[in-house]
C-alpha atoms as a PDB file:
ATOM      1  CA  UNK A   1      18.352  -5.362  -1.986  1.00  0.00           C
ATOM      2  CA  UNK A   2      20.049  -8.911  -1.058  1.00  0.00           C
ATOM      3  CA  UNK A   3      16.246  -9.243   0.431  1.00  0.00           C
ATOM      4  CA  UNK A   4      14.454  -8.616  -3.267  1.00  0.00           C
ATOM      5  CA  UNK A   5      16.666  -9.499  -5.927  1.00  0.00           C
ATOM      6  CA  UNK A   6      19.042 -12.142  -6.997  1.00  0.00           C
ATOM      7  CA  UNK A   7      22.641 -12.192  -6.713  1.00  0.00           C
ATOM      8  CA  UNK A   8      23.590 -11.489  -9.854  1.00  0.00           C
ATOM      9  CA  UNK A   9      21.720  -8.460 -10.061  1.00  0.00           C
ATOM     10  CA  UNK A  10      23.162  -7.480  -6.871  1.00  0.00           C
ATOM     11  CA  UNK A  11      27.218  -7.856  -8.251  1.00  0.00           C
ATOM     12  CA  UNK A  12      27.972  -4.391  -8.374  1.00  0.00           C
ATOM     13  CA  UNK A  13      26.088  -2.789  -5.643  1.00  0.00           C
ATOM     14  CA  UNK A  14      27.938  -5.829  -3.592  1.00  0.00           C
ATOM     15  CA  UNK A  15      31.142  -5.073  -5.099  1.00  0.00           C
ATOM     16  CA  UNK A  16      30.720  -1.467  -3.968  1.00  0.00           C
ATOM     17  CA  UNK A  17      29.501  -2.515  -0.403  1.00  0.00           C
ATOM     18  CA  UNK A  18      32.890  -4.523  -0.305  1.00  0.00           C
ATOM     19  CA  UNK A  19      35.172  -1.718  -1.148  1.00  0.00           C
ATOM     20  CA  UNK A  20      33.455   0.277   1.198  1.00  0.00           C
ATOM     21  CA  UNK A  21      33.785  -2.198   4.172  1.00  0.00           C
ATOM     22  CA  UNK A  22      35.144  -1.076   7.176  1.00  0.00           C
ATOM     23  CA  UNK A  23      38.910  -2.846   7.998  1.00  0.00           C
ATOM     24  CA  UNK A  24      38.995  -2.845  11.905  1.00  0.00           C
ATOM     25  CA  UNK A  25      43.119  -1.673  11.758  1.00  0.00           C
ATOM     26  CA  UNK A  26      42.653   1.056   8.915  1.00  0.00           C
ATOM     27  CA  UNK A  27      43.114   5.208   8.591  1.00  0.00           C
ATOM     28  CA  UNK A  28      39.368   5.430   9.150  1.00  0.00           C
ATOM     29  CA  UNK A  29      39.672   3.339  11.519  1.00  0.00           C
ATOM     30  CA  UNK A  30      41.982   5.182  13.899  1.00  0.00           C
ATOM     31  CA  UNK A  31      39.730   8.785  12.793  1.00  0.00           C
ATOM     32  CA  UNK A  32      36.607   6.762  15.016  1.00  0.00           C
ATOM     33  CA  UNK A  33      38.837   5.794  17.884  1.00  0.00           C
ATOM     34  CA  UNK A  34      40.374   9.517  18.490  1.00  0.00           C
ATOM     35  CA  UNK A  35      36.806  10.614  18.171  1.00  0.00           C
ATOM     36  CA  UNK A  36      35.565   8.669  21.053  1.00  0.00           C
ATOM     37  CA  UNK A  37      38.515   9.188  22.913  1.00  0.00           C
ATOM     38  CA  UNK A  38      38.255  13.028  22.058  1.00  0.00           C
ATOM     39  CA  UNK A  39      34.850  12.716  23.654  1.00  0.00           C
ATOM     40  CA  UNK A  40      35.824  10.638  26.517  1.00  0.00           C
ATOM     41  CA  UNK A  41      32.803   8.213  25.947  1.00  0.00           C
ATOM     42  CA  UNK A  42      32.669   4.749  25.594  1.00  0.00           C
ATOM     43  CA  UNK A  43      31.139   3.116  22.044  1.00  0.00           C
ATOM     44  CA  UNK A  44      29.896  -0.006  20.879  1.00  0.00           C
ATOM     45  CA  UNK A  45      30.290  -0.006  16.594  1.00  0.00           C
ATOM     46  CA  UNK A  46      28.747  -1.383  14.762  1.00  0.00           C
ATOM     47  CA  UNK A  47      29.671  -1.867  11.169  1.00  0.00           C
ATOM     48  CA  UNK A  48      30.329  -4.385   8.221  1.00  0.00           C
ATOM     49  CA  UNK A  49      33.725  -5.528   8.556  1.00  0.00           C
ATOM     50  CA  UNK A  50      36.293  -6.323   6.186  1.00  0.00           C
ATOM     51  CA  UNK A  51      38.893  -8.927   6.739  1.00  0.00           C
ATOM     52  CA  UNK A  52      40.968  -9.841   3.827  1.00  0.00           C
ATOM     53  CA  UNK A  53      37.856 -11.351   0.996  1.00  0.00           C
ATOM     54  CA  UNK A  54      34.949 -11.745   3.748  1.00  0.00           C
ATOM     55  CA  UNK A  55      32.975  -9.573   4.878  1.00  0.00           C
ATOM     56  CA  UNK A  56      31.410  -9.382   9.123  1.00  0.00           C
ATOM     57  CA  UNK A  57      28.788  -8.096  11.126  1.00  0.00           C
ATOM     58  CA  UNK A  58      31.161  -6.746  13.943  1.00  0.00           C
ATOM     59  CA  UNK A  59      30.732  -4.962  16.797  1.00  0.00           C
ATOM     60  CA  UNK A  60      34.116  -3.490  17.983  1.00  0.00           C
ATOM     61  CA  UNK A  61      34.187  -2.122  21.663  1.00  0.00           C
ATOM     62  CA  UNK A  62      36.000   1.305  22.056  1.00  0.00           C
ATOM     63  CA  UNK A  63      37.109   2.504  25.490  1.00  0.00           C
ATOM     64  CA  UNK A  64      37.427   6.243  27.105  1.00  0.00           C
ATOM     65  CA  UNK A  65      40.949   6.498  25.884  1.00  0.00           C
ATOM     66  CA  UNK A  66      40.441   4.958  22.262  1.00  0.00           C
ATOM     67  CA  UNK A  67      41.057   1.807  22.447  1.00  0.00           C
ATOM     68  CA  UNK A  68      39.637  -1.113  20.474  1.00  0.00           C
ATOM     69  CA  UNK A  69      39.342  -3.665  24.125  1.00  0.00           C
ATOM     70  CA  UNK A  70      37.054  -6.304  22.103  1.00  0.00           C
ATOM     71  CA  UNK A  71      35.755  -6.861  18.903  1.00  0.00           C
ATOM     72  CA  UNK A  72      33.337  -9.394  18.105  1.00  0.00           C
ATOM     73  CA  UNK A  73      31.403 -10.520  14.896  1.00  0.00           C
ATOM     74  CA  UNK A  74      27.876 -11.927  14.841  1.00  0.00           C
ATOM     75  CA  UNK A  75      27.893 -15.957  14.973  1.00  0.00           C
ATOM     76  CA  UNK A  76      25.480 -16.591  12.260  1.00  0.00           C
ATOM     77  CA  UNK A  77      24.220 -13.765   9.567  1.00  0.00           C
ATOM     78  CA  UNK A  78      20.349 -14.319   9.165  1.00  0.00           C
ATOM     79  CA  UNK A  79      18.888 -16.098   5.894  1.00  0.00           C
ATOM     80  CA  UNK A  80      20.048 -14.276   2.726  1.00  0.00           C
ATOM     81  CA  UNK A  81      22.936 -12.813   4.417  1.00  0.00           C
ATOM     82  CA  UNK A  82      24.688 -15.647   4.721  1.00  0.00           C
ATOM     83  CA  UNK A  83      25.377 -14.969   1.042  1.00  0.00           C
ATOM     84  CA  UNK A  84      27.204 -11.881   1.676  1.00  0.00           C
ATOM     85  CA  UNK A  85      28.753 -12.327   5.549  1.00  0.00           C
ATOM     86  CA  UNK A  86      31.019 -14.847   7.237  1.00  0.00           C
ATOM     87  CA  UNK A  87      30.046 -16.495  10.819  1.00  0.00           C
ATOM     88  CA  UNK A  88      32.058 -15.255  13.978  1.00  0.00           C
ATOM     89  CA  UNK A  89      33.873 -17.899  15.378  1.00  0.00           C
ATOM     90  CA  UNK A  90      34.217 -18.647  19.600  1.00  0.00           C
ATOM     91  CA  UNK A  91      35.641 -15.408  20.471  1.00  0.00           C
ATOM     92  CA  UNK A  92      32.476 -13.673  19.750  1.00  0.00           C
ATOM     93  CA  UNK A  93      30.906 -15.718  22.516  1.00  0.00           C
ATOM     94  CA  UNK A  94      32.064 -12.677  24.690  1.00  0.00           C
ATOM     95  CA  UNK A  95      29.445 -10.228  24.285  1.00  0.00           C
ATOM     96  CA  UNK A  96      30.379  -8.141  27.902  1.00  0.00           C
ATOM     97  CA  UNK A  97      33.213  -6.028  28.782  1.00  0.00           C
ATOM     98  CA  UNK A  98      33.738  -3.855  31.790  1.00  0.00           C
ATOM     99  CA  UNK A  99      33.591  -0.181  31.259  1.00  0.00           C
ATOM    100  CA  UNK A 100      33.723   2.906  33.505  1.00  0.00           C
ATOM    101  CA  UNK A 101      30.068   2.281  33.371  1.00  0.00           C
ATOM    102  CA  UNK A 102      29.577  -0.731  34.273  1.00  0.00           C
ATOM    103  CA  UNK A 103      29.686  -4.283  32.573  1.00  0.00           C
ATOM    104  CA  UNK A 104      28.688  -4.020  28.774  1.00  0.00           C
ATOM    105  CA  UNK A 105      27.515  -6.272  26.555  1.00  0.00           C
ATOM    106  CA  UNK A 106      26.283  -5.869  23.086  1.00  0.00           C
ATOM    107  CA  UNK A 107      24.385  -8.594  20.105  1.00  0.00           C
ATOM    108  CA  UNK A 108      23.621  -7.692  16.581  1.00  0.00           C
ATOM    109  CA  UNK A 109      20.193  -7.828  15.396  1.00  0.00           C
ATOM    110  CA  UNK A 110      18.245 -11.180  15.241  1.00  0.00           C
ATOM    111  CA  UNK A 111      21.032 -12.463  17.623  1.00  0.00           C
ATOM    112  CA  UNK A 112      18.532 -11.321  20.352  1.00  0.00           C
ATOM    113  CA  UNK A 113      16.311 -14.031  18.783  1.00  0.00           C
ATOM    114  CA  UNK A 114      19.100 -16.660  19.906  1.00  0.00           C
ATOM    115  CA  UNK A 115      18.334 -17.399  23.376  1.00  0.00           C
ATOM    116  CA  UNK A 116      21.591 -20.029  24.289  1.00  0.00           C
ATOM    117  CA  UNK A 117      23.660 -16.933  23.024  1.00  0.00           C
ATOM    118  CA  UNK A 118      21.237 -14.530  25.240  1.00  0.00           C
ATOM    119  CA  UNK A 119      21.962 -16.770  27.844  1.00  0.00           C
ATOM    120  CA  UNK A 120      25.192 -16.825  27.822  1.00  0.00           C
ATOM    121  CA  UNK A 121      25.537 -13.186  27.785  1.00  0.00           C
ATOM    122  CA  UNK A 122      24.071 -13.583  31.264  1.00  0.00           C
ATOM    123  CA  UNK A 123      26.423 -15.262  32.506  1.00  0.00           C
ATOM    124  CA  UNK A 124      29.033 -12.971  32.045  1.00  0.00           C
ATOM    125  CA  UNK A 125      27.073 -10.551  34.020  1.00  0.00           C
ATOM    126  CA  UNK A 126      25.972  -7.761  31.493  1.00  0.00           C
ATOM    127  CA  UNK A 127      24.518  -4.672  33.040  1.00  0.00           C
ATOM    128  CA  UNK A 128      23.935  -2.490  30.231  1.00  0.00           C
ATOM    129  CA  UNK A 129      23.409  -4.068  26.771  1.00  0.00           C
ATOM    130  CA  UNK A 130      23.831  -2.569  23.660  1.00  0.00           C
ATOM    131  CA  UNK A 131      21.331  -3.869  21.146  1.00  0.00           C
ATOM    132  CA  UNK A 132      22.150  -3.225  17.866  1.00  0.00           C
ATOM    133  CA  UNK A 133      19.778  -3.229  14.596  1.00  0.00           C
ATOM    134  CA  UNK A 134      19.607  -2.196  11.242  1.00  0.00           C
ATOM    135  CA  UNK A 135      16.173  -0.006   9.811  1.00  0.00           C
ATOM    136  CA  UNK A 136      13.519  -1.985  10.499  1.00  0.00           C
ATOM    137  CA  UNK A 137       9.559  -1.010   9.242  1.00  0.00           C
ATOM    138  CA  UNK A 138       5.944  -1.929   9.972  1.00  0.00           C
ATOM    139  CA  UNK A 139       4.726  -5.597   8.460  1.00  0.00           C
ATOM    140  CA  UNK A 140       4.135  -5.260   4.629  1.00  0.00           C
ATOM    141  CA  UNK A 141       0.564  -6.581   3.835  1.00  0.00           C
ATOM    142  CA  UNK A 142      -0.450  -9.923   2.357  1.00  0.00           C
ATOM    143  CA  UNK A 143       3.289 -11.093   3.527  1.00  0.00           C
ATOM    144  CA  UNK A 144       2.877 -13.984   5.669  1.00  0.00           C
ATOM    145  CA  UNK A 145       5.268 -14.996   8.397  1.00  0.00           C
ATOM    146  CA  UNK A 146       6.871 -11.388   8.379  1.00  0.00           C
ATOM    147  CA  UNK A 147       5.681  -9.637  11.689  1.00  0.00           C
ATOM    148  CA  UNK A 148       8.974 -10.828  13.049  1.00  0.00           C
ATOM    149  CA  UNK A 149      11.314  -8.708  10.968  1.00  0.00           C
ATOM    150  CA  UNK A 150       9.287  -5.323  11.706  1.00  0.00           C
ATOM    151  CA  UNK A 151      10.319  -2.203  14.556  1.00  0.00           C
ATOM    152  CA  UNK A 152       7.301  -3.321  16.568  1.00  0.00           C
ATOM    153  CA  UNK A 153       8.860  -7.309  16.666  1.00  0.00           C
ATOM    154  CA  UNK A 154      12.814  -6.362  17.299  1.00  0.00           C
ATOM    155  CA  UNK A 155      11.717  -3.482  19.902  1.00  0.00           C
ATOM    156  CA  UNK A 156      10.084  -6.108  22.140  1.00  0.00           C
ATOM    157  CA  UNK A 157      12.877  -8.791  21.152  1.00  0.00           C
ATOM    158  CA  UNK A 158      15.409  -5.756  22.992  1.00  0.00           C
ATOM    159  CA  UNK A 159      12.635  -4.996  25.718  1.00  0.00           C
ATOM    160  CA  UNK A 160      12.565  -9.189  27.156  1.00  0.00           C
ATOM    161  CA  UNK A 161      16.201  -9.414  26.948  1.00  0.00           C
ATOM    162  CA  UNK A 162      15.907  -6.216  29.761  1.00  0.00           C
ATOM    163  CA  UNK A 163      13.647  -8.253  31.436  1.00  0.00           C
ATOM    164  CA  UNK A 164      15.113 -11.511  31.315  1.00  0.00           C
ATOM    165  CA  UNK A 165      18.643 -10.611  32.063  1.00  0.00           C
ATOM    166  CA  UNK A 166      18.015  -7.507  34.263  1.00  0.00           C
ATOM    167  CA  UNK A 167      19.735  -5.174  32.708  1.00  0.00           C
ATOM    168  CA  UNK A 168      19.340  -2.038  30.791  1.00  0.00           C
ATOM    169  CA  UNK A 169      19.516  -1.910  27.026  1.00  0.00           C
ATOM    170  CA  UNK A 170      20.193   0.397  24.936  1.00  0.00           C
ATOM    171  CA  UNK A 171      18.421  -0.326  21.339  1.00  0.00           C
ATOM    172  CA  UNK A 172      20.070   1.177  18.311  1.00  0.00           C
ATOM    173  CA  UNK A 173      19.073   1.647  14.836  1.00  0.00           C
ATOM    174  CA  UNK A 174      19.290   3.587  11.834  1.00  0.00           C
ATOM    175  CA  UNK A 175      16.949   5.479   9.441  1.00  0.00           C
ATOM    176  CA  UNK A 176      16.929   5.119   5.825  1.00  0.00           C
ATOM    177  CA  UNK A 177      16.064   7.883   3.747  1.00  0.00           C
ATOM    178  CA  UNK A 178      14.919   8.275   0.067  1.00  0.00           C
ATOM    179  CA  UNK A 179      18.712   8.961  -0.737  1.00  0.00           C
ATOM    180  CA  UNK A 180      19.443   5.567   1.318  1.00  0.00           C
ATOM    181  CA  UNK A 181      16.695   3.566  -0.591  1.00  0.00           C
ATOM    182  CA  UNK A 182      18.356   4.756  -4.111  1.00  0.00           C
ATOM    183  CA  UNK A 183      21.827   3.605  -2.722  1.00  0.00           C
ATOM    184  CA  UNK A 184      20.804   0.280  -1.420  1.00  0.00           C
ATOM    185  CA  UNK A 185      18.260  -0.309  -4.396  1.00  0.00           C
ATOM    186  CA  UNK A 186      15.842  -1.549  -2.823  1.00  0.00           C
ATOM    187  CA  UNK A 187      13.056  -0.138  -5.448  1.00  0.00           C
ATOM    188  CA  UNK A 188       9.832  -0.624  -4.279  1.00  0.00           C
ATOM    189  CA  UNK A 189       9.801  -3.694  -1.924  1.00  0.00           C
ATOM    190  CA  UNK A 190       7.313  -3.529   0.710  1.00  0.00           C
ATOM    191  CA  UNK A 191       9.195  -4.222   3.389  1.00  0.00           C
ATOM    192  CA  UNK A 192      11.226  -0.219   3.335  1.00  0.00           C
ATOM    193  CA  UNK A 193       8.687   2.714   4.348  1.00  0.00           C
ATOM    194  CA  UNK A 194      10.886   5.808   3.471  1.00  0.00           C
ATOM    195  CA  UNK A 195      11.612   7.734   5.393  1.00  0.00           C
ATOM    196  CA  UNK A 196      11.560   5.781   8.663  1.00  0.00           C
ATOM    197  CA  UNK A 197      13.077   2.592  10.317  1.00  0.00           C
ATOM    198  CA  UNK A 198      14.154   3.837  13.492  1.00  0.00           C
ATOM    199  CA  UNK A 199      13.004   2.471  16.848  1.00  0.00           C
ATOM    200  CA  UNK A 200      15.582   3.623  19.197  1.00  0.00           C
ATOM    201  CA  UNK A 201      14.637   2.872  22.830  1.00  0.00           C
ATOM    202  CA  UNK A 202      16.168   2.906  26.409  1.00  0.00           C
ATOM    203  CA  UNK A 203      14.702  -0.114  28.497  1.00  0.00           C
ATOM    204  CA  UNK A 204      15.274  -0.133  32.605  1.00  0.00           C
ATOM    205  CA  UNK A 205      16.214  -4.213  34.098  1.00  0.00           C
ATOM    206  CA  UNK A 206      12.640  -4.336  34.659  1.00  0.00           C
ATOM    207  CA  UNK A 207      11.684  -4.273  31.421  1.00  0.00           C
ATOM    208  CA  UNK A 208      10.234  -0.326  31.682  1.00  0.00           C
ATOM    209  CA  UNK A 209      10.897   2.087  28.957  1.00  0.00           C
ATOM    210  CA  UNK A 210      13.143   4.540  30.381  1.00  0.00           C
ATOM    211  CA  UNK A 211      12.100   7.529  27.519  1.00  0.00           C
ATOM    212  CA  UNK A 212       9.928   8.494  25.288  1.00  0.00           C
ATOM    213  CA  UNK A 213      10.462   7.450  21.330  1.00  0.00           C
ATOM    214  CA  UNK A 214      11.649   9.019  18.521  1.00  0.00           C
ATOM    215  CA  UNK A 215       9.282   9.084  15.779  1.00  0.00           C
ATOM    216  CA  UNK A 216      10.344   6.453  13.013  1.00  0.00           C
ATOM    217  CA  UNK A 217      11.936   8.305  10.386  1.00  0.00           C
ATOM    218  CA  UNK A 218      13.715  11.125  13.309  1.00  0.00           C
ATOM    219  CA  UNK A 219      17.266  11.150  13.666  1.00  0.00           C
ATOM    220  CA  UNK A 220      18.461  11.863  17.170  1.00  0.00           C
ATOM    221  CA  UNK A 221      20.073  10.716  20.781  1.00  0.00           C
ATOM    222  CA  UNK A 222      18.051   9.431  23.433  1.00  0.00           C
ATOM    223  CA  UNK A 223      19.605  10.276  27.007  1.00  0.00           C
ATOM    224  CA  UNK A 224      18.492   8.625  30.632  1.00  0.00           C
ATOM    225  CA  UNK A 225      20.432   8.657  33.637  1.00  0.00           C
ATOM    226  CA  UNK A 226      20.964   4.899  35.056  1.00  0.00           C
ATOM    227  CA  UNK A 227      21.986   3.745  38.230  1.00  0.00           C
ATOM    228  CA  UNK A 228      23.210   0.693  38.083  1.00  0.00           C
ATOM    229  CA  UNK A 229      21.884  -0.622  42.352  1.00  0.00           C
ATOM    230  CA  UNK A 230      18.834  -0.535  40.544  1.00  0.00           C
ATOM    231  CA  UNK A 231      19.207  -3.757  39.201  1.00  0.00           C
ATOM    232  CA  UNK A 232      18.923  -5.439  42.206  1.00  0.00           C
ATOM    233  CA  UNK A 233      15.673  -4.960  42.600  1.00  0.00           C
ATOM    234  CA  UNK A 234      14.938  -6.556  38.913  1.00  0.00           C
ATOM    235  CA  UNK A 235      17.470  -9.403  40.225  1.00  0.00           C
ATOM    236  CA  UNK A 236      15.572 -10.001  43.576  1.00  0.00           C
ATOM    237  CA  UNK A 237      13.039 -11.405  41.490  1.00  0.00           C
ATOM    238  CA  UNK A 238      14.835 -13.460  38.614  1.00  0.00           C
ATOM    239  CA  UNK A 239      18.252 -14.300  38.042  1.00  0.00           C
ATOM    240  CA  UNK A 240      17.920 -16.780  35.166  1.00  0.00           C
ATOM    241  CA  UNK A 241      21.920 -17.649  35.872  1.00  0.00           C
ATOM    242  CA  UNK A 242      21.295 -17.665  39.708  1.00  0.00           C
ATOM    243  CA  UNK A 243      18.629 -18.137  41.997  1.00  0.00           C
ATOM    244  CA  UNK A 244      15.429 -18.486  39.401  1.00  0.00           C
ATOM    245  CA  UNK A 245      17.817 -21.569  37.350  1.00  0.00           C
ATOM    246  CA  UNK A 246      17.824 -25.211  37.482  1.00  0.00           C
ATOM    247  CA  UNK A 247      21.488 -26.100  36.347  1.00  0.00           C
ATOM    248  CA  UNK A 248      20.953 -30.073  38.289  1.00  0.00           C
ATOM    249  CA  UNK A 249      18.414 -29.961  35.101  1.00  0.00           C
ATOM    250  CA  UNK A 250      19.085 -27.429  32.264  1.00  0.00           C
ATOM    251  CA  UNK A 251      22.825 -26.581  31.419  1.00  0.00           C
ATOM    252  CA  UNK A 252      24.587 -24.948  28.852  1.00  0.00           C
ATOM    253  CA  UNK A 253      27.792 -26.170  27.012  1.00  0.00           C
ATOM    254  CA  UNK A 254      29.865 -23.440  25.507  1.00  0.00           C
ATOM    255  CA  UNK A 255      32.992 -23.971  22.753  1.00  0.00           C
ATOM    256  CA  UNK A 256      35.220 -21.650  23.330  1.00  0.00           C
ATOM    257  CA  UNK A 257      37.838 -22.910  21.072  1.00  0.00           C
ATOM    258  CA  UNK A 258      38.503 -20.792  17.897  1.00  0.00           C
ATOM    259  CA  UNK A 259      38.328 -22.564  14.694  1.00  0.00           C
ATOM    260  CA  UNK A 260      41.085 -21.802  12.065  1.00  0.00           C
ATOM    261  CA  UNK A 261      40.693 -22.602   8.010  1.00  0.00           C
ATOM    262  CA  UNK A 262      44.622 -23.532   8.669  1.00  0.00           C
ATOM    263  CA  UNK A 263      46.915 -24.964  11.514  1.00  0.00           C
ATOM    264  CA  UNK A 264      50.461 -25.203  11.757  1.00  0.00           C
ATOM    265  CA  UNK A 265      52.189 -28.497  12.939  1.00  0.00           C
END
């Protein structure tokens, strides 16, 4: 509802959001991390994060054995939820990690849209990236400029970035109910279709879906066997950080230094 009404409606369902804000070293915390190391797998989470009075879009990387081995935050919320989230700082700049499974990297939401941050996640040699999104919905009519924020818009956004970095992504999202349209408030704004928002895909480096869809408003796991050699072939024909780039020409100039609100002399 931080999309369709103003902030002082919002108070209360904000002050409940807060107190219900994951804390990345917390009891519920640890419950998530013995879970994935229960089941051996490795996770990208995504969640709002609580640190102290501010609230994150983070992304917390979880290894085979349970381990938190990077946590990042997304470097600038988009439009209203500025209002409600705080901006990751350098560290988040790393997006990949090696796995078991190979590098992986991971961006949250419209960060897909930010192509210096795309390309930088390039550079650090992602093979499988985990896109994460909340519900998104088909374009409400007699909306202009709002094609951009539907499923059909952020499943292509995920489907270049396999193309343009050669790797396979992995596009989550979530469905919202009627129960989960009551509990956000969103009342009737045109831009929720309950039930629905889900567009959960599996894209090859080429660019190829890899499986067939879930319907919007399906909950469920999609499952393809990669094999990572196979990105050659995608890479044979562009490596934007490699052979198909121009760095005598076009560079990019990354901070890497972590800003503090207060330093010790």
């Amino acid at each position: 509802s931080i999309w369709t009404e103003s902030v002082f409606k919002n108070a209360e369902l904000i002050h409940e959001y807060m107190a219900n804000s994951l804390v990345k070293v917390s009891p519920e915390m640890e419950k998530i991390r013995a879970a994935v190391k229960k089941a051996g797998i490795f996770v990208v989470l995504g969640y709002s994060e609580r640190a102290g009075g501010t609230l994150y879009i983070a992304q917390s990387f979880i290894d085979t054995t349970g381990t938190i081995i990077h946590h990042r935050r997304k470097i600038k919320p988009t439009h209203v939820e500025r209002s409600i989230w705080g901006d990751g700082q350098a560290d988040s700049l790393q997006t990949v990690v090696a796995s078991p499974f190979g590098k992986v990297g991971a961006l949250s939401c419209w960060e897909h849209l930010q192509p210096l941050l795309r390309y930088y996640e390039y550079s650090q040699g992602v093979e499988i990236h985990i896109a994460g999104w909340p519900p998104m919905f088909e374009k409400p009519r007699n909306i202009p400029g709002s094609y951009h924020i539907t499923a059909e818009s952020s499943r292509s956004s995920s489907q270049f970035m396999a193309t343009e970095g050669a790797c396979f992504v992995l596009v989550c999202t979530q469905v919202m109910k009627e129960a989960g349209r009551e509990k956000m408030k969103v009342g009737d704004s045109p831009f929720v279709q309950t039930p629905g928002g889900g567009f959960a895909m599996i894209f090859g480096p080429d660019g190829m879906p890899l499986v067939k869809p879930l319907e919007s408003e399906e909950e469920g796991i999609l499952y393809a066997n990669i094999d990572l050699s196979t990105i050659d072939y995608a890479k044979q024909m562009i490596d934007t950080v490699g052979h198909y780039s121009r760095p005598d020409l076009l560079s990019l100039t990354v901070n890497t230094a972590v800003a503090r609100p207060v330093h010790h002399e």
